[in-house]
Protein backbone atom coordinates (compact mmCIF):
# COMPACT_ATOMS: atom_id res chain seq x y z
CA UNK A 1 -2.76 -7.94 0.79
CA UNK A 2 -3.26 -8.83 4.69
CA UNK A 3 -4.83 -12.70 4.95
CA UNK A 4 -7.06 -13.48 7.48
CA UNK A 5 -5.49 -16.23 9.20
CA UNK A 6 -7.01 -19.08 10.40
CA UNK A 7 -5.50 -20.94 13.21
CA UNK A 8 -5.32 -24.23 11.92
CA UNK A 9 -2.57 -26.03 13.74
CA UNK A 10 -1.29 -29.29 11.67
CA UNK A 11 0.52 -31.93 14.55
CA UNK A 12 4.24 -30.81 12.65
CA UNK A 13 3.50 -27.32 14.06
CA UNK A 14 2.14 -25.78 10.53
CA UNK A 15 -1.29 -23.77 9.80
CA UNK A 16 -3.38 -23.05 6.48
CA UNK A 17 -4.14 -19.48 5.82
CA UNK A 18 -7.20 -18.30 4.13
CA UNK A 19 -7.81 -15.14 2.34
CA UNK A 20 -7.03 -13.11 -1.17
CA UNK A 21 -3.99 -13.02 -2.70
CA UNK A 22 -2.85 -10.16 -4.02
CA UNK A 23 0.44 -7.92 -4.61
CA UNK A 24 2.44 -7.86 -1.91
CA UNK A 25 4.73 -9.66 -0.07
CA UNK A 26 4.78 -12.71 2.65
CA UNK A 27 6.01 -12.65 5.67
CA UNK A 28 6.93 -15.58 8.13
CA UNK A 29 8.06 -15.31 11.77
CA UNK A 30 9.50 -18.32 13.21
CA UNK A 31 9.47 -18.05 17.34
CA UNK A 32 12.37 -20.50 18.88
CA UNK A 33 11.94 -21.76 22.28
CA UNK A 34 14.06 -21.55 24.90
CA UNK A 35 16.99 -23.73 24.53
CA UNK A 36 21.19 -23.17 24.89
CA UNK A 37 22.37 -20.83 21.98
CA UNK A 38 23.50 -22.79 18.93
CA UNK A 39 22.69 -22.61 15.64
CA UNK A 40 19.93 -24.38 13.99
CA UNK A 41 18.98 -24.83 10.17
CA UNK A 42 15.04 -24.05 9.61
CA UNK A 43 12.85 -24.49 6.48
CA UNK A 44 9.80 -22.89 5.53
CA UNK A 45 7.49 -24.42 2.83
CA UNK A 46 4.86 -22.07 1.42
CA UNK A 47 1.95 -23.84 -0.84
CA UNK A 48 -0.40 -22.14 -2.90
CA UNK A 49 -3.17 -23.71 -3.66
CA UNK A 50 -5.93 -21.89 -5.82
CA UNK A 51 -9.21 -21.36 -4.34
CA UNK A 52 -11.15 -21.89 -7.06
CA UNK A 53 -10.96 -22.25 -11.03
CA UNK A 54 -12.68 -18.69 -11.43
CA UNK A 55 -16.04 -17.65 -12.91
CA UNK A 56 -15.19 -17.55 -16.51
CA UNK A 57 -14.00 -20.41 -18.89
CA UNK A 58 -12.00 -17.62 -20.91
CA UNK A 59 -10.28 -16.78 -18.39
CA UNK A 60 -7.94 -19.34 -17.31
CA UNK A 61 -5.66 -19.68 -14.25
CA UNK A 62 -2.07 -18.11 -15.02
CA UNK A 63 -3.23 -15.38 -16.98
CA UNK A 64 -2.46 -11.92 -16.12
CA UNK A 65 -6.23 -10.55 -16.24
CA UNK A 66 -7.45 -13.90 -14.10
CA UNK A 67 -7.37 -12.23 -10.82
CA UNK A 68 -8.68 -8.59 -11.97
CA UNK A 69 -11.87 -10.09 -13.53
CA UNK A 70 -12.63 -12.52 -10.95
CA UNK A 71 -12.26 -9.59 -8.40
CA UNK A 72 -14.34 -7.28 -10.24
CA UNK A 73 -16.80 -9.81 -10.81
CA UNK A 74 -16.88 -10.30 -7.17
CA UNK A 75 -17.35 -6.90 -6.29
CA UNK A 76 -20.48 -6.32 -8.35
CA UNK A 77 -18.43 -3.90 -10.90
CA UNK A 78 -18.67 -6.42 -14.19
CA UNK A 79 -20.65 -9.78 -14.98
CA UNK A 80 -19.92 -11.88 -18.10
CA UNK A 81 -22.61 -12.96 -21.03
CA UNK A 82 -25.13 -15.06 -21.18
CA UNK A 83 -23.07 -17.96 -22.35
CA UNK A 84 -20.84 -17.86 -19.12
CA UNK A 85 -17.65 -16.25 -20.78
CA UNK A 86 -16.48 -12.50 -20.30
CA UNK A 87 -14.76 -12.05 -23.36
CA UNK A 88 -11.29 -10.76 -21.88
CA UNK A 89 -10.65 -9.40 -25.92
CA UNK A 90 -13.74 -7.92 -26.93
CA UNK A 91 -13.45 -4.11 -26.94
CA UNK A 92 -15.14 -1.54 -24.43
CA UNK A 93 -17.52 1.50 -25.39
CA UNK A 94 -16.95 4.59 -23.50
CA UNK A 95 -20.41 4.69 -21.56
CA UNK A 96 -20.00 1.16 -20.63
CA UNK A 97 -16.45 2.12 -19.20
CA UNK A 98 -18.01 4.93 -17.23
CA UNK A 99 -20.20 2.79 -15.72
CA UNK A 100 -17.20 0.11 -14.72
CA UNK A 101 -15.30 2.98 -13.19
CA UNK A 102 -18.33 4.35 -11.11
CA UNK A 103 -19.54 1.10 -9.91
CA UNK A 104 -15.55 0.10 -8.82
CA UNK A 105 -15.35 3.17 -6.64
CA UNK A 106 -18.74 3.48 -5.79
CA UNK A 107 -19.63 6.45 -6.43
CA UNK A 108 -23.25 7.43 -5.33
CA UNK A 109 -25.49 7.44 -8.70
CA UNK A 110 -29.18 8.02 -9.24
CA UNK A 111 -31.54 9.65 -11.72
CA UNK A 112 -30.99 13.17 -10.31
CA UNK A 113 -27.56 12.66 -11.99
CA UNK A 114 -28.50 14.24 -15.16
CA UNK A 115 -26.12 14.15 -18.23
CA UNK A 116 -25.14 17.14 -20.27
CA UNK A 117 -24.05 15.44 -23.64
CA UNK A 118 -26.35 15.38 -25.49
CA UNK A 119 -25.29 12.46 -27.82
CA UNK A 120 -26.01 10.22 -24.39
CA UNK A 121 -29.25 8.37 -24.44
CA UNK A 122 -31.38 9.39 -21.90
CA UNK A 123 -33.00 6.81 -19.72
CA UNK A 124 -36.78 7.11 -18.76
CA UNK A 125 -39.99 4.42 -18.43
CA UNK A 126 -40.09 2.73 -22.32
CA UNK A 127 -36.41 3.61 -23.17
CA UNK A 128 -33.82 2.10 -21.00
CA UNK A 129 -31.07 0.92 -23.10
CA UNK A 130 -30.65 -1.97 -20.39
CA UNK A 131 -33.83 -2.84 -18.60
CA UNK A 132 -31.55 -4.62 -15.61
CA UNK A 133 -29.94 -1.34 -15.02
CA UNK A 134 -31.87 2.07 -15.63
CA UNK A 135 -29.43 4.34 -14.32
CA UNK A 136 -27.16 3.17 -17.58
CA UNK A 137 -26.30 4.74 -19.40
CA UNK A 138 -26.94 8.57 -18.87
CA UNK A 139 -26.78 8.65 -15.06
CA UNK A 140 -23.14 7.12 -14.69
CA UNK A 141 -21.72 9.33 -17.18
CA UNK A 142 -23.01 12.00 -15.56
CA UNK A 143 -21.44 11.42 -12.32
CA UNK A 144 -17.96 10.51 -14.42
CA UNK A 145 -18.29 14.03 -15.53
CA UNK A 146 -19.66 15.96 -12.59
CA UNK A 147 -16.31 14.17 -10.83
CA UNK A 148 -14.13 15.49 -13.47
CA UNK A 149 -12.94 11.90 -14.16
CA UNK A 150 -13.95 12.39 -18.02
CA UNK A 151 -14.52 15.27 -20.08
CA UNK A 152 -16.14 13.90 -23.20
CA UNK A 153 -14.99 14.28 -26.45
CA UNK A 154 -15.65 17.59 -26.86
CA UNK A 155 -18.00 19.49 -24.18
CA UNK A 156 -21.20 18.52 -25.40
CA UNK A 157 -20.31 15.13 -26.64
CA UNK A 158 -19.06 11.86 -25.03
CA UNK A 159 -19.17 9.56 -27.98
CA UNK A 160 -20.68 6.62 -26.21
CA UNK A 161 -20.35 3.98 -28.71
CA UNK A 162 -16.57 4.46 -29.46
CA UNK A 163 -14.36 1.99 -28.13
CA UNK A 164 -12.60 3.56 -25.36
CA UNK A 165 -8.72 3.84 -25.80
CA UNK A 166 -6.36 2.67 -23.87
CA UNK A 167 -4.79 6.29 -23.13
CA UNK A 168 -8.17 7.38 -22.18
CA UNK A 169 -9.08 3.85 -20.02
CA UNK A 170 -5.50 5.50 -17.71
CA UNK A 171 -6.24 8.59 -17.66
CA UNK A 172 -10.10 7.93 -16.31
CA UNK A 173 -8.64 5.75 -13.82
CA UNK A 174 -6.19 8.60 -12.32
CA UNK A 175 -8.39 11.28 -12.61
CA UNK A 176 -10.43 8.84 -10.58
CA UNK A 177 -7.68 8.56 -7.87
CA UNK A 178 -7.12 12.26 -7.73
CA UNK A 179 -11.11 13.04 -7.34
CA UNK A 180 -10.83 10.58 -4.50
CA UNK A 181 -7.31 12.12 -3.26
CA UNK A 182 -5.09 8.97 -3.33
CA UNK A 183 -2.69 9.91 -6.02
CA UNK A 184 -0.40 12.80 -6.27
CA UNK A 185 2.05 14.25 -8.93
CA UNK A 186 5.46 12.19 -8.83
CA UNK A 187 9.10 14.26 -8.66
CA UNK A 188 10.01 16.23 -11.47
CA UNK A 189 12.45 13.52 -11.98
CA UNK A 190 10.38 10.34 -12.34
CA UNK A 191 10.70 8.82 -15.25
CA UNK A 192 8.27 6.41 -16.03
CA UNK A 193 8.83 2.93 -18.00
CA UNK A 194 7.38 4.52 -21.27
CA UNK A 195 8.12 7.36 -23.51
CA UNK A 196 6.06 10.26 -24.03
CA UNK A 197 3.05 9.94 -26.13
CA UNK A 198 1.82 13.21 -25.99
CA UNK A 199 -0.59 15.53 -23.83
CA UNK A 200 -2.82 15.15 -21.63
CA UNK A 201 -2.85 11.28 -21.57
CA UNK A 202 0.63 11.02 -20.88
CA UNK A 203 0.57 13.22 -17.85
CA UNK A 204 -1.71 10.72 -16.00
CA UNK A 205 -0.01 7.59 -17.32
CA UNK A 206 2.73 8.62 -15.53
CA UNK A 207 1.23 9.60 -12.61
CA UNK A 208 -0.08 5.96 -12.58
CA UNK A 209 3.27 4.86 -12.79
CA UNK A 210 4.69 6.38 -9.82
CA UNK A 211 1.67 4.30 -7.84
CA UNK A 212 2.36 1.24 -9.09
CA UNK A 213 -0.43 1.26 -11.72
CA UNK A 214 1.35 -0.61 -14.49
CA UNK A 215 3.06 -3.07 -12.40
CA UNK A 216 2.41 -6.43 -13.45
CA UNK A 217 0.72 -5.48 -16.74
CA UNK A 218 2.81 -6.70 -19.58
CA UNK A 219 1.01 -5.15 -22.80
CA UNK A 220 0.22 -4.53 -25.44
CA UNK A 221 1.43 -0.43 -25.18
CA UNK A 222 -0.69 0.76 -28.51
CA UNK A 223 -1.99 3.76 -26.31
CA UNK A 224 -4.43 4.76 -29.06
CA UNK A 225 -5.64 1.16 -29.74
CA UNK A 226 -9.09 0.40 -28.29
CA UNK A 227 -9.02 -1.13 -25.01
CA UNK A 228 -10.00 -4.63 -24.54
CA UNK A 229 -12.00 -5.89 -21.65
CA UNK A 230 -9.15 -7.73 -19.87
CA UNK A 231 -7.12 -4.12 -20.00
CA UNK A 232 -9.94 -2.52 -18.43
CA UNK A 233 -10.47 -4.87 -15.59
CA UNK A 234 -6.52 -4.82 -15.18
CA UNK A 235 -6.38 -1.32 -14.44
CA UNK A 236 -9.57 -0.58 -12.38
CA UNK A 237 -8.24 -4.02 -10.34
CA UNK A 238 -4.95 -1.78 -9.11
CA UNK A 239 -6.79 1.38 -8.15
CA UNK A 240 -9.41 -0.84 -6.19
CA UNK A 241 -6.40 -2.44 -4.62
CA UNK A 242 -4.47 0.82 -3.78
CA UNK A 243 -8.16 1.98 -2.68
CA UNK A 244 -8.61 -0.63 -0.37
CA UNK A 245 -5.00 -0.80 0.83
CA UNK A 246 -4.81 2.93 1.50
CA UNK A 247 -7.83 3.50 3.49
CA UNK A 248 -9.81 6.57 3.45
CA UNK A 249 -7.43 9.47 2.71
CA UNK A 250 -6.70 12.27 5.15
């Protein structure tokens, strides 16, 4: 990701550079003066140095869901508990997942959004299942649905209290990136680093993969295992980042 670089001029010539790290790749120019040709030996030192230690105790430096959660919890799209932890290992219910997604993307919600499944609570004055928020849950899933970025479990049920798999945690994402026109179909011959493990799930998992949606994640690959939160943060983290590298599409 670009850095916004701030001109800070050291007396041996070097500079600091502030911004968010990302995936990506560094680039240095070195500019020689003028001079006679010959041939000069030049080294470039690159430090990291980390920011900050990150919102959450549970969520140390060095692991692979550090920067996702700390970057959704800086965009707005997930907060931890009261005690200060996020619990990167407790498991996700589908209706709070549908909120995640919405939120990441921002997708316009409000209570004209009305849900059609009818196992959804419905909020309204006296029964909002989270005070804080009274668009949750009915309202978000209805705009994941009106977008075509779920389909419930069958078409008048979402099953909002079942841990969301992490088959159906991919596919939500992509459908997500389609709805928004970022993400295509690969070649016919892409072959993406997993086997087939069966329709429609597969399909979009490797559509992700051809985008880059898996790189960096290291497992675990139980596709029909419930999600955790870490996995969840992982992969709305890349489609926010292809999002915001991309730019609005044409």
């Amino acid at each position: 990701m670009d850095l916004a670089w701030d001109k800070q001029y050291d007396d041996d010539g070097s500079f600091v550079a502030e911004g968010t790290i990302g995936p990506g790749r560094l680039f240095a120019m070195v500019s020689l003066g003028s001079g006679d040709p010959g041939v000069e030996v030049y080294s470039i030192t690159v430090t990291y140095k980390e920011a900050g230690g990150g919102s959450f105790p549970d969520v140390p430096a060095g692991s692979e869901f550090f920067a996702p959660i700390n970057y959704l919890a800086d965009e707005g799209v997930v907060s931890g508990y009261a005690d200060g932890k996020f619990g990167p290992g407790k498991l996700v219910t589908r209706q709070q997942f549908a909120k995640m997604i919405v939120r990441a993307v921002g997708y316009p919600v409000s209570t004209g959004d009305a849900c059609r499944f009818v196992d959804v609570q419905t909020s309204h004055p006296g029964y909002y299942l989270d005070p804080n928020d009274h668009l949750y849950p009915d309202h978000y899933i209805a705009v994941a649905a009106d977008r075509q970025v779920t389909v419930g479990e069958t078409p008048y049920t979402f099953g909002p209290y079942h841990n969301i798999k992490l088959a159906q945690v991919v596919t939500m994402v992509v459908r997500t990136a389609i709805d928004l026109g970022f993400w295509d179909a690969p070649p016919h011959s892409y072959t993406p680093p997993f086997d087939d493990f069966g329709e429609p799930h597969y399909t979009y998992a490797r559509m992700g993969a051809a985008h880059g949606l898996f790189t960096g994640y290291s497992g675990p690959w139980d596709w029909y295992s419930p999600a955790t939160r870490g996995q969840c943060a992982f992969f709305i983290w890349k489609l926010m980042l292809a999002i915001n590298s991309s730019g609005p599409p044409d």
